[in-house]
N, C-alpha and C. Protein backbone atom coordinates (compact mmCIF):
# COMPACT_ATOMS: atom_id res chain seq x y z
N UNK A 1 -58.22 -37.48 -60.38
CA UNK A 1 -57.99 -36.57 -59.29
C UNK A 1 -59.31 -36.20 -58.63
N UNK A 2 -59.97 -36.72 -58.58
CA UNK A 2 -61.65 -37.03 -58.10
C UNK A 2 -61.15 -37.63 -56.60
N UNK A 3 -60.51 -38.05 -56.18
CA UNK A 3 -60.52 -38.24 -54.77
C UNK A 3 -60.24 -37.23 -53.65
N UNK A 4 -61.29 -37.57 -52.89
CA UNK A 4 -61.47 -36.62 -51.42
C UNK A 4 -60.49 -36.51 -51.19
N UNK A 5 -59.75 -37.69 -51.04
CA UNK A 5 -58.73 -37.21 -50.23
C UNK A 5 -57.41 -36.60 -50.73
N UNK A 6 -57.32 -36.71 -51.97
CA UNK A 6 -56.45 -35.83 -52.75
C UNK A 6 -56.58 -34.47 -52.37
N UNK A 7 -57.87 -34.38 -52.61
CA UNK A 7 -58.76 -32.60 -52.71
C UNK A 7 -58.04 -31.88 -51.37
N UNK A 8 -58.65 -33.03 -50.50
CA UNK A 8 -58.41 -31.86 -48.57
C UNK A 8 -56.74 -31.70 -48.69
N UNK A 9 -55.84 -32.34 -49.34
CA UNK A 9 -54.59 -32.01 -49.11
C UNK A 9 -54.00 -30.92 -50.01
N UNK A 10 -54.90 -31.08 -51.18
CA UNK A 10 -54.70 -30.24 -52.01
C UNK A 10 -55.27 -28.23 -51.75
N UNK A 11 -56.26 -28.14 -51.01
CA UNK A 11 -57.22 -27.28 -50.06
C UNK A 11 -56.29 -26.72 -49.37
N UNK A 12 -55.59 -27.69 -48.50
CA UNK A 12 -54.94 -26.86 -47.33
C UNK A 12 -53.36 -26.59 -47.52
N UNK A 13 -52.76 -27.51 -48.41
CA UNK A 13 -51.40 -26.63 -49.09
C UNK A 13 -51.69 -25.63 -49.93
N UNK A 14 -52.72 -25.23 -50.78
CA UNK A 14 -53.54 -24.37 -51.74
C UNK A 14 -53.54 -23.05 -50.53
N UNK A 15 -53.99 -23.28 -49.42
CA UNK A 15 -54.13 -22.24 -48.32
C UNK A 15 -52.98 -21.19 -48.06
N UNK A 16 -52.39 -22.16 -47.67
CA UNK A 16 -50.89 -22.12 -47.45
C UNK A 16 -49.98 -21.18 -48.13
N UNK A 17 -50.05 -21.36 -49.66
CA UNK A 17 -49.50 -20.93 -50.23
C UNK A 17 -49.66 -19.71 -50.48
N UNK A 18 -51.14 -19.34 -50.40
CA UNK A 18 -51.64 -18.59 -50.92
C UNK A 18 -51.25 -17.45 -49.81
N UNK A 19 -51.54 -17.78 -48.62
CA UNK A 19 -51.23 -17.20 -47.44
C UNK A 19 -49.81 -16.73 -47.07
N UNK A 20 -48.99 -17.57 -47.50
CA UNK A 20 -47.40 -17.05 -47.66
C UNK A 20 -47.44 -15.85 -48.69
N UNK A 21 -47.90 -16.36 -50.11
CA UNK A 21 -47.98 -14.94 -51.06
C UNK A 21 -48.08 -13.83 -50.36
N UNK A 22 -49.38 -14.08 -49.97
CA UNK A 22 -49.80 -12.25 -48.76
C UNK A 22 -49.06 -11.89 -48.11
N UNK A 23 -48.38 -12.60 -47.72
CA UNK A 23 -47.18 -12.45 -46.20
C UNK A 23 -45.80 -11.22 -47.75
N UNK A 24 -46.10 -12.24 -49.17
CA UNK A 24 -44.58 -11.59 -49.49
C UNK A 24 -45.16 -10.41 -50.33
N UNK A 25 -45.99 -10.25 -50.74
CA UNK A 25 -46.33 -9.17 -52.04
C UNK A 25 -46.96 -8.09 -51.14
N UNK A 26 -46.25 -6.96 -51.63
CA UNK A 26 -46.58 -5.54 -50.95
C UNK A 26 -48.08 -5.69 -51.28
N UNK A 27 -48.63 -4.61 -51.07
CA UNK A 27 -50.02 -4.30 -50.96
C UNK A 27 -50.80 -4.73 -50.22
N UNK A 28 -52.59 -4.40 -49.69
CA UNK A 28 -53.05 -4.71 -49.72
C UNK A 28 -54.42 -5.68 -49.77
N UNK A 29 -54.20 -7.07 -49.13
CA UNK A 29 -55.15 -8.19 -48.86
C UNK A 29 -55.15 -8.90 -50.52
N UNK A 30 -54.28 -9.10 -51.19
CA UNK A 30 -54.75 -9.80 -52.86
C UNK A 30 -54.49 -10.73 -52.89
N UNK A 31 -53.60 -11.76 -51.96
CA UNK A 31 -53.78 -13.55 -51.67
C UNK A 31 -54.74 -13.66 -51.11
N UNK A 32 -54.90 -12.84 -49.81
CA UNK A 32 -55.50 -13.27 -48.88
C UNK A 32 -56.98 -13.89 -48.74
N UNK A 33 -57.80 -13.12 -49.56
CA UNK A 33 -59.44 -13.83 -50.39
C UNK A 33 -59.05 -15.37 -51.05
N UNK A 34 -57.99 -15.59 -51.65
CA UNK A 34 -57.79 -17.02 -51.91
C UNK A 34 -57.38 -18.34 -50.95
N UNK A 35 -56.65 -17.26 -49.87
CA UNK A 35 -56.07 -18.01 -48.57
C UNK A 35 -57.69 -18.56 -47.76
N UNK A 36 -58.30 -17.88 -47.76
CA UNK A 36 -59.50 -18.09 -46.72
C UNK A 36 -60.34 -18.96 -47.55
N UNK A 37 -60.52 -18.46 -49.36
CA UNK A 37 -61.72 -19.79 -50.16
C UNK A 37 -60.88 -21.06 -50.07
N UNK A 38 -59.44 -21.23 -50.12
CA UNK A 38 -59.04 -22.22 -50.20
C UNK A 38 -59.09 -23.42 -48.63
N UNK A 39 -58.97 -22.37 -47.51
CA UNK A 39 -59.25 -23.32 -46.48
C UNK A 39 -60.51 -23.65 -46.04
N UNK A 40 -61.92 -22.90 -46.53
CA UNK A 40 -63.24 -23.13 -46.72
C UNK A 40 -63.12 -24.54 -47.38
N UNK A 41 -62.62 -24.34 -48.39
CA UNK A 41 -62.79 -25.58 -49.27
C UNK A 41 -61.36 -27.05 -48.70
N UNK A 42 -60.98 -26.56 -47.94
CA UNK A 42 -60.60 -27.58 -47.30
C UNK A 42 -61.32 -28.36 -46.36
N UNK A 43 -62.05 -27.31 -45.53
CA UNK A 43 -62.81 -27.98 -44.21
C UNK A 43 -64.13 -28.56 -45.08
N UNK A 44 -64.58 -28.07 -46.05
CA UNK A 44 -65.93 -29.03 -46.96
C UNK A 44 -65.03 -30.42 -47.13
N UNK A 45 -63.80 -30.38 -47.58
CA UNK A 45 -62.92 -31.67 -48.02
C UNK A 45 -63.00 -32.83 -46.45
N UNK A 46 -62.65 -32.22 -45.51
CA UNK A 46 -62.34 -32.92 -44.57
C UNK A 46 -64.17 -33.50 -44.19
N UNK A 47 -65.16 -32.67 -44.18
CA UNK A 47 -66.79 -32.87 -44.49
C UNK A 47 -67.10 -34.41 -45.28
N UNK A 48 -66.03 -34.87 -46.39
CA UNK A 48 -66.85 -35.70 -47.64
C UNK A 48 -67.38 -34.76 -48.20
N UNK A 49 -67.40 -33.28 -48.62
CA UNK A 49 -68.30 -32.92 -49.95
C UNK A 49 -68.01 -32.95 -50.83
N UNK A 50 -68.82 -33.00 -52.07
CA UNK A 50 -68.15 -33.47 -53.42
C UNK A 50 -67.15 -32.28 -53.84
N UNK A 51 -66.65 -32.69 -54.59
CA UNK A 51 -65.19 -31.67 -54.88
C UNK A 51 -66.20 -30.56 -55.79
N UNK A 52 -66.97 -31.03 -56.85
CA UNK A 52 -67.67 -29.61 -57.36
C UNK A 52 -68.14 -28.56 -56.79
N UNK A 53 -68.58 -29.31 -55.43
CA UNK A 53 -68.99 -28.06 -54.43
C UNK A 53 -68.01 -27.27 -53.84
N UNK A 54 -66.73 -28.32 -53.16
CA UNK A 54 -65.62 -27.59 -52.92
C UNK A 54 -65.42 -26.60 -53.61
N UNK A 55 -64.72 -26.98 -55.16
CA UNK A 55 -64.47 -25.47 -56.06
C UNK A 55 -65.18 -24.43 -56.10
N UNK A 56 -66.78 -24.42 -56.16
CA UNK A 56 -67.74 -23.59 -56.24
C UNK A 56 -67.69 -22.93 -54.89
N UNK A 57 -67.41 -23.30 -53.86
CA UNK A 57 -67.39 -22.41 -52.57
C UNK A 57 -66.19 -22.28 -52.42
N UNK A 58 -64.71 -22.74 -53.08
CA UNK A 58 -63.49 -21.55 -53.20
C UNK A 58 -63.89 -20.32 -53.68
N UNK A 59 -64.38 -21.23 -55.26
CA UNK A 59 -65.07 -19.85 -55.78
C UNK A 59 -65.62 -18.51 -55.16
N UNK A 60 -66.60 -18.85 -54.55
CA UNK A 60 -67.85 -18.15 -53.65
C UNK A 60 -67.18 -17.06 -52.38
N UNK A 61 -66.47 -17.96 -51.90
CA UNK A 61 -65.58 -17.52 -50.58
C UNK A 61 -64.61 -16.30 -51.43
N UNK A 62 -63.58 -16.99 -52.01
CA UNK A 62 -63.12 -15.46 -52.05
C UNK A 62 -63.20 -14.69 -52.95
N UNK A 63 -64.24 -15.22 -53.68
CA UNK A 63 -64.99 -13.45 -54.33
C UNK A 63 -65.84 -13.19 -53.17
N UNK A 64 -66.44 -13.44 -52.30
CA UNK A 64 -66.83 -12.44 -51.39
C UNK A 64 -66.27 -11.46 -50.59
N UNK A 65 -64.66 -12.79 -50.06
CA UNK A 65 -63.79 -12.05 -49.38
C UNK A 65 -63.30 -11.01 -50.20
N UNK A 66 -62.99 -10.46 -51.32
CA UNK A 66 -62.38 -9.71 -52.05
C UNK A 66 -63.32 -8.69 -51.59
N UNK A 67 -64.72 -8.76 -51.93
CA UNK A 67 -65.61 -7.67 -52.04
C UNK A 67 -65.37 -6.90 -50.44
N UNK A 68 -65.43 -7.82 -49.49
CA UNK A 68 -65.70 -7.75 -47.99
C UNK A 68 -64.18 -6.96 -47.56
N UNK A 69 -62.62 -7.23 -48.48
CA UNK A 69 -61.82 -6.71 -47.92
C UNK A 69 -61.35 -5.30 -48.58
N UNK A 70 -62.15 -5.17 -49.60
CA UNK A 70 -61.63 -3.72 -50.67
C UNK A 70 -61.92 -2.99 -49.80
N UNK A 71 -62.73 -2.34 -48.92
CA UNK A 71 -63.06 -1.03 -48.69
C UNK A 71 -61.68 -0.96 -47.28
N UNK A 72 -61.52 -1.90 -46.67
CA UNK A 72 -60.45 -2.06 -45.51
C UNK A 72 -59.07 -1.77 -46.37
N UNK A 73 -58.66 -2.50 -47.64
CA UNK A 73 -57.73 -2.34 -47.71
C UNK A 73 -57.56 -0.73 -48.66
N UNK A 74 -58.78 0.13 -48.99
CA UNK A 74 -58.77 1.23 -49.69
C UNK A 74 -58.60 2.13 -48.64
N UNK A 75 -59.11 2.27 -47.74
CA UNK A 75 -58.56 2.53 -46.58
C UNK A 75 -57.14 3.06 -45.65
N UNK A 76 -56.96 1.46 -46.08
CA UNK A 76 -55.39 1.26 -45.43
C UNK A 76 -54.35 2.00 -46.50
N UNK A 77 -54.35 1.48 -47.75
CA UNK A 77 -53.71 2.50 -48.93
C UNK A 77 -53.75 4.06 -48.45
N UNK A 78 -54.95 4.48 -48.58
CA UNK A 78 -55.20 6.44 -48.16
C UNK A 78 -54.89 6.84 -47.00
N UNK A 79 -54.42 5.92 -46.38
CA UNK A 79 -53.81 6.73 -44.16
C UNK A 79 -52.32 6.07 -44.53
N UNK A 80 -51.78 5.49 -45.37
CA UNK A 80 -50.45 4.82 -45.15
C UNK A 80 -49.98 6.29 -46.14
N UNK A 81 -48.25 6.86 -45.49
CA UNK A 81 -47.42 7.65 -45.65
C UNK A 81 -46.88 7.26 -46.85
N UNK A 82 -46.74 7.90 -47.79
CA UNK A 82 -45.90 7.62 -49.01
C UNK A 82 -44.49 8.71 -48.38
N UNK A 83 -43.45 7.94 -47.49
CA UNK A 83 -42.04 8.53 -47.35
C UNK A 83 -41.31 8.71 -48.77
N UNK A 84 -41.43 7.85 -50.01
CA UNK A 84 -40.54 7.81 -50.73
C UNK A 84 -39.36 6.64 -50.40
N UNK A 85 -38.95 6.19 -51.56
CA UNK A 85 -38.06 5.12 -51.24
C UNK A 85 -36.66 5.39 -51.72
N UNK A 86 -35.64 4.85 -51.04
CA UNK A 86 -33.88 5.58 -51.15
C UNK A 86 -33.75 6.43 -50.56
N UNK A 87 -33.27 7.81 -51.70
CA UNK A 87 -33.04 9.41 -51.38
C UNK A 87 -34.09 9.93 -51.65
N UNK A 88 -35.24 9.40 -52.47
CA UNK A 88 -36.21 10.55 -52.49
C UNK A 88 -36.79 10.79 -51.11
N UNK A 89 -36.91 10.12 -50.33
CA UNK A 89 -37.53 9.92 -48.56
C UNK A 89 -36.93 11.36 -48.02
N UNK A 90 -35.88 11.97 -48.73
CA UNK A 90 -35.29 13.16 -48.30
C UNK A 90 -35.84 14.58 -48.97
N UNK A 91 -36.76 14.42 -49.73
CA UNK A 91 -37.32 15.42 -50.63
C UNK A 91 -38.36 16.47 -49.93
N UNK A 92 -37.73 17.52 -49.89
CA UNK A 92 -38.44 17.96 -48.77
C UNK A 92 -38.85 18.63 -47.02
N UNK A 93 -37.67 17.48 -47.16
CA UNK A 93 -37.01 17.75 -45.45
C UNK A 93 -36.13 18.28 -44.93
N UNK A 94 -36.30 19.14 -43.97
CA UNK A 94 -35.48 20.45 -43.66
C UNK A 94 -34.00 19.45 -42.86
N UNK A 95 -33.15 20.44 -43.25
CA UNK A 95 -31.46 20.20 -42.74
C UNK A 95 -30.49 21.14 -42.70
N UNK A 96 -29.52 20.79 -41.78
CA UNK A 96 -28.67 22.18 -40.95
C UNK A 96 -27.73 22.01 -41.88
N UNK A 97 -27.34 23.40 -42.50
CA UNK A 97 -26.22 23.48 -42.78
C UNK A 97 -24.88 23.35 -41.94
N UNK A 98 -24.17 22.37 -42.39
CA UNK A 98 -22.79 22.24 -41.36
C UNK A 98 -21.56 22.86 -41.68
N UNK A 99 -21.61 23.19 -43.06
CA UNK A 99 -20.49 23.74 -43.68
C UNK A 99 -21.23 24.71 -44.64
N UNK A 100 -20.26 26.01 -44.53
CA UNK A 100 -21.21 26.92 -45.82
C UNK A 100 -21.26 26.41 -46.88
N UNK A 101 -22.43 26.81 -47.86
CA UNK A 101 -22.67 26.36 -49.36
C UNK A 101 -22.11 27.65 -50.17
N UNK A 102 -20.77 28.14 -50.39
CA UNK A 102 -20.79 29.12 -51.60
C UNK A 102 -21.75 28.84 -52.46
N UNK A 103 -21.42 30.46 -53.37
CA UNK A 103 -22.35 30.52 -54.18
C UNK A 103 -22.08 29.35 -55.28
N UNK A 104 -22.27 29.77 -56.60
CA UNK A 104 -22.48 29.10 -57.88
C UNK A 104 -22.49 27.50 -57.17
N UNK A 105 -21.72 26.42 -58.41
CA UNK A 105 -21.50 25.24 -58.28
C UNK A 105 -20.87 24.48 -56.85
N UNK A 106 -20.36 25.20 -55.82
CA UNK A 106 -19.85 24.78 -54.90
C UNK A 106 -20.44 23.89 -53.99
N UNK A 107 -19.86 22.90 -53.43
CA UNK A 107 -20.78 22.29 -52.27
C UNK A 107 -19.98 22.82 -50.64
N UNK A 108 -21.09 22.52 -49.98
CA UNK A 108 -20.98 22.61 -48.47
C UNK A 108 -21.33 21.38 -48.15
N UNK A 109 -21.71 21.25 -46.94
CA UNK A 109 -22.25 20.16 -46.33
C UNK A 109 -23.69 20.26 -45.33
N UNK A 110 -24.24 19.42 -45.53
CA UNK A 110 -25.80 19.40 -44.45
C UNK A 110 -25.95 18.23 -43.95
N UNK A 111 -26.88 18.24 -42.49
CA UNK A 111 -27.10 17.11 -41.71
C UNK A 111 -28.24 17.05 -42.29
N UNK A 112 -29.19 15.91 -42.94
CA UNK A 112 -30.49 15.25 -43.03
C UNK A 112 -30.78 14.48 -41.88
N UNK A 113 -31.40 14.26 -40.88
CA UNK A 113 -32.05 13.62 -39.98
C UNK A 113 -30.46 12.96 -39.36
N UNK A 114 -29.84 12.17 -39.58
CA UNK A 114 -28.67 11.90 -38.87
C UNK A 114 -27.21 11.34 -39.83
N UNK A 115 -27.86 12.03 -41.25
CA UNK A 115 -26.92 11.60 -42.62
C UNK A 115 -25.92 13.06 -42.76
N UNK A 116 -24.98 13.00 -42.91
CA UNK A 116 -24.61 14.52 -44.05
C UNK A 116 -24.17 13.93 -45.32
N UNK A 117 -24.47 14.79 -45.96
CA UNK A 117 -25.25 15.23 -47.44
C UNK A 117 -23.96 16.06 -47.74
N UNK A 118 -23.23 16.03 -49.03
CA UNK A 118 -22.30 17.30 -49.65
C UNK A 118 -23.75 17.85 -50.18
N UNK A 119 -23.65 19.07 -50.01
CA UNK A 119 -24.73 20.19 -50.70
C UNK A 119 -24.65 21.30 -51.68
N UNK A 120 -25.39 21.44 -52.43
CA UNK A 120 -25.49 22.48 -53.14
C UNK A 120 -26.61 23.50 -53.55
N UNK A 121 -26.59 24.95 -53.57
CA UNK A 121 -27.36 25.60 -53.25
C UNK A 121 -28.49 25.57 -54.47
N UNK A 122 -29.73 25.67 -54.75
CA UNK A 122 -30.37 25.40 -55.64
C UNK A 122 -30.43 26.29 -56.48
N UNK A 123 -30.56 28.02 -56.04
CA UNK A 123 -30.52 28.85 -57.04
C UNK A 123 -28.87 29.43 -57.31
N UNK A 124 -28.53 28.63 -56.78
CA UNK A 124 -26.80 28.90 -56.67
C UNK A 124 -26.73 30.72 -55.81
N UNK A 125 -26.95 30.75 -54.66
CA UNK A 125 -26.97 31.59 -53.39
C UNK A 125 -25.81 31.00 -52.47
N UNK A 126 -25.28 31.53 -51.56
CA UNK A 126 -24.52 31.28 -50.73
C UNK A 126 -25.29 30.84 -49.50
N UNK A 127 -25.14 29.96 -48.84
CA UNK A 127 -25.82 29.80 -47.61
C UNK A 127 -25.15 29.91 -46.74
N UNK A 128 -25.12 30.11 -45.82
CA UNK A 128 -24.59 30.25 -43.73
C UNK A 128 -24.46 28.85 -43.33
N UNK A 129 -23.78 28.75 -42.59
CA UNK A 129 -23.53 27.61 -41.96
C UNK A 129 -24.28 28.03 -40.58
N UNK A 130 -24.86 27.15 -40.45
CA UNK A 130 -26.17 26.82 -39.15
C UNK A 130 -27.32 27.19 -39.61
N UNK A 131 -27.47 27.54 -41.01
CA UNK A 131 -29.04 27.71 -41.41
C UNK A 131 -29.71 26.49 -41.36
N UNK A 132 -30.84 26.78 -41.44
CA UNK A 132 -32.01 25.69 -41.97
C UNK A 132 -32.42 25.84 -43.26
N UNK A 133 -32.09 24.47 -44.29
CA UNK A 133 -32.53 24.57 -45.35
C UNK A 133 -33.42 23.00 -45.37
N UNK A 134 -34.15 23.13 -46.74
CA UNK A 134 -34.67 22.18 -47.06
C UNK A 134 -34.34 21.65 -48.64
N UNK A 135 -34.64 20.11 -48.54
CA UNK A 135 -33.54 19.44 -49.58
C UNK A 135 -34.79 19.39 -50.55
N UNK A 136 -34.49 20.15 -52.24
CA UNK A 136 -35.26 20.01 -53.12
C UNK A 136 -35.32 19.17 -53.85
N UNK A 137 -33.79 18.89 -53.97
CA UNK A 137 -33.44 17.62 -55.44
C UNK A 137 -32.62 16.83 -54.67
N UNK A 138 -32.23 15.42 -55.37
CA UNK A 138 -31.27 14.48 -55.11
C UNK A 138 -30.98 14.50 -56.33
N UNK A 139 -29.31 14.59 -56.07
CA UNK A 139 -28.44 13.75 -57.24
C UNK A 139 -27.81 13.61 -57.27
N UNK A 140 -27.99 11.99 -57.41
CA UNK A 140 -26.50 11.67 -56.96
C UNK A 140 -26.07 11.11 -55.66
N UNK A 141 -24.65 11.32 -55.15
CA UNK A 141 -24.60 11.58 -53.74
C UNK A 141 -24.74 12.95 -53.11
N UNK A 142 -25.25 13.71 -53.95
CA UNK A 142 -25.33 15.12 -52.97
C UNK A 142 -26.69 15.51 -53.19
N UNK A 143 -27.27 16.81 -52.62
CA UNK A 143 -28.64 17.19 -52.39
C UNK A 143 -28.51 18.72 -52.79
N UNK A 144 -29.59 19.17 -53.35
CA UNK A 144 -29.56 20.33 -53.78
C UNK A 144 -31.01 20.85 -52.73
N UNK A 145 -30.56 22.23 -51.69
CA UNK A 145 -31.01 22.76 -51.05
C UNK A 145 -31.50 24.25 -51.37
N UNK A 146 -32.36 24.80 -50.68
CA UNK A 146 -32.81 25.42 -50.40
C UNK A 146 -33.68 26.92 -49.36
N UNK A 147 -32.92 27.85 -49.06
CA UNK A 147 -33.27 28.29 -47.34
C UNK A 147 -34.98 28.23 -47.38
N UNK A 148 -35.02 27.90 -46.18
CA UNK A 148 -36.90 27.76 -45.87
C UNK A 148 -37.76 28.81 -46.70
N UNK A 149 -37.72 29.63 -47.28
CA UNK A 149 -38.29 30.62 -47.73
C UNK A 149 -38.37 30.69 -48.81
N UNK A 150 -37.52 30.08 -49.60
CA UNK A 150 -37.19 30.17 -51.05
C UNK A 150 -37.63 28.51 -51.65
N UNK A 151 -38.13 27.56 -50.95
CA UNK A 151 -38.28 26.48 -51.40
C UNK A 151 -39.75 26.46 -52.61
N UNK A 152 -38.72 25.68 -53.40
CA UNK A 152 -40.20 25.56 -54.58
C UNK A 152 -40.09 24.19 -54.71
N UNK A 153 -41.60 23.20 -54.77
CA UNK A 153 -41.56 21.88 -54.68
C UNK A 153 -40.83 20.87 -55.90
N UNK A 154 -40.60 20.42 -56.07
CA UNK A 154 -39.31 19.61 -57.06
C UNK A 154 -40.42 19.18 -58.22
N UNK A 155 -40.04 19.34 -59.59
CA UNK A 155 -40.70 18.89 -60.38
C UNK A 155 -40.81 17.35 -60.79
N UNK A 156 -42.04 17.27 -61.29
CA UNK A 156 -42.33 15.61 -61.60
C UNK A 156 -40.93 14.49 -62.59
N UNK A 157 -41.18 15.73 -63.41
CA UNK A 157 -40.19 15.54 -64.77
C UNK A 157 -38.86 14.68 -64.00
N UNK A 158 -38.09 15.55 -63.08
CA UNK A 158 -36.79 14.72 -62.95
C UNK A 158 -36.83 14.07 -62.29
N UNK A 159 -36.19 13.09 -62.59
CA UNK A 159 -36.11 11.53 -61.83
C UNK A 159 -34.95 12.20 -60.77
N UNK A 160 -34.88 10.50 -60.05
CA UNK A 160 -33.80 10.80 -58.65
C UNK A 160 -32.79 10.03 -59.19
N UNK A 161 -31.41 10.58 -59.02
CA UNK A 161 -30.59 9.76 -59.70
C UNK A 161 -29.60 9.27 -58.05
N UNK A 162 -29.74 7.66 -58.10
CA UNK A 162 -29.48 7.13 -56.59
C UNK A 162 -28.11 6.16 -57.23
C-alpha cells in the first residue's frame, strides 16, 4: 500500500468522511482538524510526495488545526443557549392560566408559548384563571406551576419525567 496513487484516493475519501462526521456529531469542530490534515495530505499525494511525509503533515495539520480551532469553538459553546431538550425547554417559562388551578392535587390548564399544559399548583394554592404563572417542574404530561412571585428554581435532584 506504498503506492501514490492508492494514498491520493485514500487522502481525499479520508477527507470526506471525516467532513461528513462534522456535518453529523453535535459539538464543536472535532472532525473537522482531521477533514482539513486529511485533504493537506491529499494535495502532497496529488504533488508525488512520499507517503511518510503525507502522514506526518496529516499529522501536523490537524494537530494544529485543533489548537487553531479550540478557542473559536470555546467560544461558540459559552454564547450558545442551553433551551433544554423535550419538556425541560419549559422550565421556567412564564404561562397563562386558562382554566383555574384549585387548590391541593387538582389540575387546571395553562398556555406555554402555544402548547396547553393540564396544570398543577406547586405549593398546592389555588390559582385565577388569567394569571401569569411560571412552570417549575415537568411531569409527565402536566406541569407544575407557580404565580410569578412565589417561584423557587427547580432542584437538580429531580429528573424530568417525558
Amino acid at each position: 500500500m506504498e503506492s501514490p496513487e492508492e494514498w491520493r484516493w485514500i487522502w481525499v475519501v479520508g477527507s470526506l468522511l471525516f467532513l461528513f462526521a462534522e456535518m453529523a456529531t453535535p459539538g464543536s469542530f472535532f472532525m473537522l482538524p482531521f477533514a482539513v490534515g486529511a485533504a493537506v495530505a491529499a494535495l502532497l499525494a496529488f504533488a508525488d510526495v512520499a507517503v511518510g511525509v503525507e502522514i506526518a503533515a496529516f499529522l501536523a495539520v490537524s494537530i494544529a488545526t485543533v489548537f487553531a480551532l479550540r478557542p473559536l469553538a470555546r467560544r461558540l459553546d459559552l454564547s450558545g443557549t442551553d433551551s433544554g431538550i423535550g419538556a425541560k425547554r419549559m422550565l421556567g417559562q412564564k404561562a397563562t392560566v386558562l382554566e383555574a388551578i384549585p387548590g391541593g392535587h387538582e389540575l387546571g390548564l395553562v398556555r406555554v408559548d402555544r402548547e396547553q399544559w393540564r396544570a398543577e399548583s406547586l405549593d398546592g394554592t389555588a390559582i385565577a384563571s388569567g394569571a401569569t404563572v411560571t412552570v417549575a417542574e415537568v411531569q409527565g404530561t402536566r406541569v407544575l406551576v407557580a404565580p410569578l412571585d412565589q417561584v423557587t428554581p427547580p432542584s437538580p435532584s429531580k429528573g424530568v419525567d417525558v
